[in-house]
C-alpha atoms as a PDB file:
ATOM      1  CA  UNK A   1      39.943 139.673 109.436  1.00  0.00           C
ATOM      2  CA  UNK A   2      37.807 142.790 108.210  1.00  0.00           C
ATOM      3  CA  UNK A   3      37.691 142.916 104.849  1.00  0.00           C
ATOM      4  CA  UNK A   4      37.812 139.577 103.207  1.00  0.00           C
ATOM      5  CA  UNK A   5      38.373 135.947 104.428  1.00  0.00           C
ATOM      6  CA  UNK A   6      41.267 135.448 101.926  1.00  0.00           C
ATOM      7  CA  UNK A   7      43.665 138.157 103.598  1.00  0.00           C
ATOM      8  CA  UNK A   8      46.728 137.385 105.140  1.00  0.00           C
ATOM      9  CA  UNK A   9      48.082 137.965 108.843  1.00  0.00           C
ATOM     10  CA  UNK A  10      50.714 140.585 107.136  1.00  0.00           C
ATOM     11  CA  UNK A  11      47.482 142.722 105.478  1.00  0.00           C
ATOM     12  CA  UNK A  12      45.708 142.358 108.523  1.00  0.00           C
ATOM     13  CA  UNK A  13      48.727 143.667 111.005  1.00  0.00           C
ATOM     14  CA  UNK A  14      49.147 146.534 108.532  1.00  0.00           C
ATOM     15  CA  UNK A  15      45.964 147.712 107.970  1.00  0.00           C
ATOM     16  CA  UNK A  16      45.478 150.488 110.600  1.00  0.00           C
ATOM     17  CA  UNK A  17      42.178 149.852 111.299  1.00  0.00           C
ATOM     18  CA  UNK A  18      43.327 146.564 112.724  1.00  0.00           C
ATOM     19  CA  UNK A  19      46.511 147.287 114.596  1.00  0.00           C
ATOM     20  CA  UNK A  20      47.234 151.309 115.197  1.00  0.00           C
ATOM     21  CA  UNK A  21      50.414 152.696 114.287  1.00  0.00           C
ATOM     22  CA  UNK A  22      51.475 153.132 118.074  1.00  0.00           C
ATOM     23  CA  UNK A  23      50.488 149.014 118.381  1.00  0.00           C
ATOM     24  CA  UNK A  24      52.524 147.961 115.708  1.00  0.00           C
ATOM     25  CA  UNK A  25      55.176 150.566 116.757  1.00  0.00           C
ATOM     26  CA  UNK A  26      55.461 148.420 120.102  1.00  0.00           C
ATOM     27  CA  UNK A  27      55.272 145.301 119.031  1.00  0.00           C
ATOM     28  CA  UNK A  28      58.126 145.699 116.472  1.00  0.00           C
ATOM     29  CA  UNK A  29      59.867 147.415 119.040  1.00  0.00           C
ATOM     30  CA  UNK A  30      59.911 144.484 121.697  1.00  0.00           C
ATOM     31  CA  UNK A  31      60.200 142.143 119.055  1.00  0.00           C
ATOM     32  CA  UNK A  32      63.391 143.317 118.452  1.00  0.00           C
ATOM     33  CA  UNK A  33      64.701 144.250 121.909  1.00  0.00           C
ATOM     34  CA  UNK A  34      63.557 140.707 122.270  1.00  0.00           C
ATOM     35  CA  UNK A  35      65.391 139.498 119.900  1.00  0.00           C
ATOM     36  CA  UNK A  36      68.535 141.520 120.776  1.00  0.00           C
ATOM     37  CA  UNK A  37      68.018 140.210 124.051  1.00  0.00           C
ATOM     38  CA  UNK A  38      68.322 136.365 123.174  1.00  0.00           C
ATOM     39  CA  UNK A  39      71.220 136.828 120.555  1.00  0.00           C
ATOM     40  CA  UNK A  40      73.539 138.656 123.291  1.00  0.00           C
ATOM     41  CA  UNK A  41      72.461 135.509 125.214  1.00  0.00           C
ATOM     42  CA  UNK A  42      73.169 133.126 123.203  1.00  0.00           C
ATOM     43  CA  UNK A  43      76.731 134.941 121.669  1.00  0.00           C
ATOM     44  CA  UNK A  44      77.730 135.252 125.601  1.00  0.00           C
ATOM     45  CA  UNK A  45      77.248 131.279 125.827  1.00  0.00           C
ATOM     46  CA  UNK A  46      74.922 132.235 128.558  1.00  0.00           C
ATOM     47  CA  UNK A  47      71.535 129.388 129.357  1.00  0.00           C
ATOM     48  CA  UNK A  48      68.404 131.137 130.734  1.00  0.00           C
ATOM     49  CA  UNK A  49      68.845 130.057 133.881  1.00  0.00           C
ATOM     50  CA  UNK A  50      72.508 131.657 134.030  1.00  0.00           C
ATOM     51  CA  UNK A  51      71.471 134.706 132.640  1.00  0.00           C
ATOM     52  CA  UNK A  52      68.475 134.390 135.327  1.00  0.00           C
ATOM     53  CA  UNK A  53      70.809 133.896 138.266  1.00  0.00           C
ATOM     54  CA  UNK A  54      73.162 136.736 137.415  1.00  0.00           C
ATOM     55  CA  UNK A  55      70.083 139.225 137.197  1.00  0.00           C
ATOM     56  CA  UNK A  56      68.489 137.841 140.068  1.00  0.00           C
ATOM     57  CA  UNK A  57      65.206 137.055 138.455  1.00  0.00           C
ATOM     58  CA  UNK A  58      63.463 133.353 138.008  1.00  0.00           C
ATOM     59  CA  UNK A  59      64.686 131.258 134.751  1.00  0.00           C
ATOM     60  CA  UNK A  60      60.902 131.449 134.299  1.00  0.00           C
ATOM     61  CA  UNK A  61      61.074 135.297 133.898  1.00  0.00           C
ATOM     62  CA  UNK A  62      63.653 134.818 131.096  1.00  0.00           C
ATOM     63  CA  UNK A  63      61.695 132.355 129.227  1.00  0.00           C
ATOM     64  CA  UNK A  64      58.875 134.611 129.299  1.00  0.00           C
ATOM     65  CA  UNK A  65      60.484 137.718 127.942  1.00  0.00           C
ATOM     66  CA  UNK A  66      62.303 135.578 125.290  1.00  0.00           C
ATOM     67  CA  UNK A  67      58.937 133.897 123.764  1.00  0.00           C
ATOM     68  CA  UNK A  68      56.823 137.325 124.436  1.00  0.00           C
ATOM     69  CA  UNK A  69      54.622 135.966 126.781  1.00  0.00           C
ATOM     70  CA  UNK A  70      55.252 138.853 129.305  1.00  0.00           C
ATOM     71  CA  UNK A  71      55.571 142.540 128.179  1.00  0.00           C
ATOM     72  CA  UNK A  72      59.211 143.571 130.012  1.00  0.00           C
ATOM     73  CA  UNK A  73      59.278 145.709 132.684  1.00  0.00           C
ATOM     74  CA  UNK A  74      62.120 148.637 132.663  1.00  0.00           C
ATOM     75  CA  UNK A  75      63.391 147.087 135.930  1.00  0.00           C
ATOM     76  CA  UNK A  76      63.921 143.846 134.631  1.00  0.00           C
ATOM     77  CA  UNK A  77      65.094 145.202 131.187  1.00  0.00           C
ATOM     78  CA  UNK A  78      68.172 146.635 133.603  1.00  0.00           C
ATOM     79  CA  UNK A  79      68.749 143.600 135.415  1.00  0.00           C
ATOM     80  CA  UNK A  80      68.649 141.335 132.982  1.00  0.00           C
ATOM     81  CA  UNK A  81      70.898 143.255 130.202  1.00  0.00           C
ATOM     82  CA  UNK A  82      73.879 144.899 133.038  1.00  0.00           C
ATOM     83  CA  UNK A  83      75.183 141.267 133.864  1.00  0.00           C
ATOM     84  CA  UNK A  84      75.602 141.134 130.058  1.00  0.00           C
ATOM     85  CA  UNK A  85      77.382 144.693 129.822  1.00  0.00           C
ATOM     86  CA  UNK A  86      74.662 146.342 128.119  1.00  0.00           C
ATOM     87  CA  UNK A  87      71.916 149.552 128.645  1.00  0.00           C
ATOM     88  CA  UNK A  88      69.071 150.587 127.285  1.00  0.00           C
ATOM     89  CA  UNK A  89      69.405 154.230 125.306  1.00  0.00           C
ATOM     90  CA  UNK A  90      67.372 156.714 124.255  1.00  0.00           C
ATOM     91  CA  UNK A  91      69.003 157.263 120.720  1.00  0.00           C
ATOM     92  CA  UNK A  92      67.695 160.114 118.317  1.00  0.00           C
ATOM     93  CA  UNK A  93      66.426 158.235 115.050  1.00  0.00           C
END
């Protein structure tokens, strides 16, 4: 932490000479894909390794892209969210 030992993670992650405004744009952005992800999962009553098999990819691909240990791919992003019934969109903010 830059500025003093006492700071928190959440003064740290918003002070832009830490994390840039384009980093913290991404990681709140897979963050909640991510988390989009996992609750269409889990409302579908779908495991990993179901969701895995209908997408084609390993169970271990899943269970990285759910705990953010792997930044998706767009080719996996379709695979893994058509055998839900879902897309990704471009959507004017």
């Amino acid at each position: 932490m830059s500025k003093k030992s006492s700071a928190s993670f959440h003064d740290y992650y918003i002070d832009d000479e830490n994390v840039s405004p384009a980093q913290r744009a991404k990681i709140e952005f897979e963050v909640e894909l991510i988390g989009k992800l996992i609750e269409v999962r889990e409302a579908k009553n779908l495991t990993q390794k179901q969701l895995a098999e209908a997408a084609g990819v390993k169970q271990s691909a899943i269970a990285r892209l759910e705990s953010l240990k792997s930044t998706p791919q767009i080719d996996t992003l379709f695979r893994v969210l058509t055998p839900m019934g879902y897309k990704l969109a471009i959507v004017e903010s």
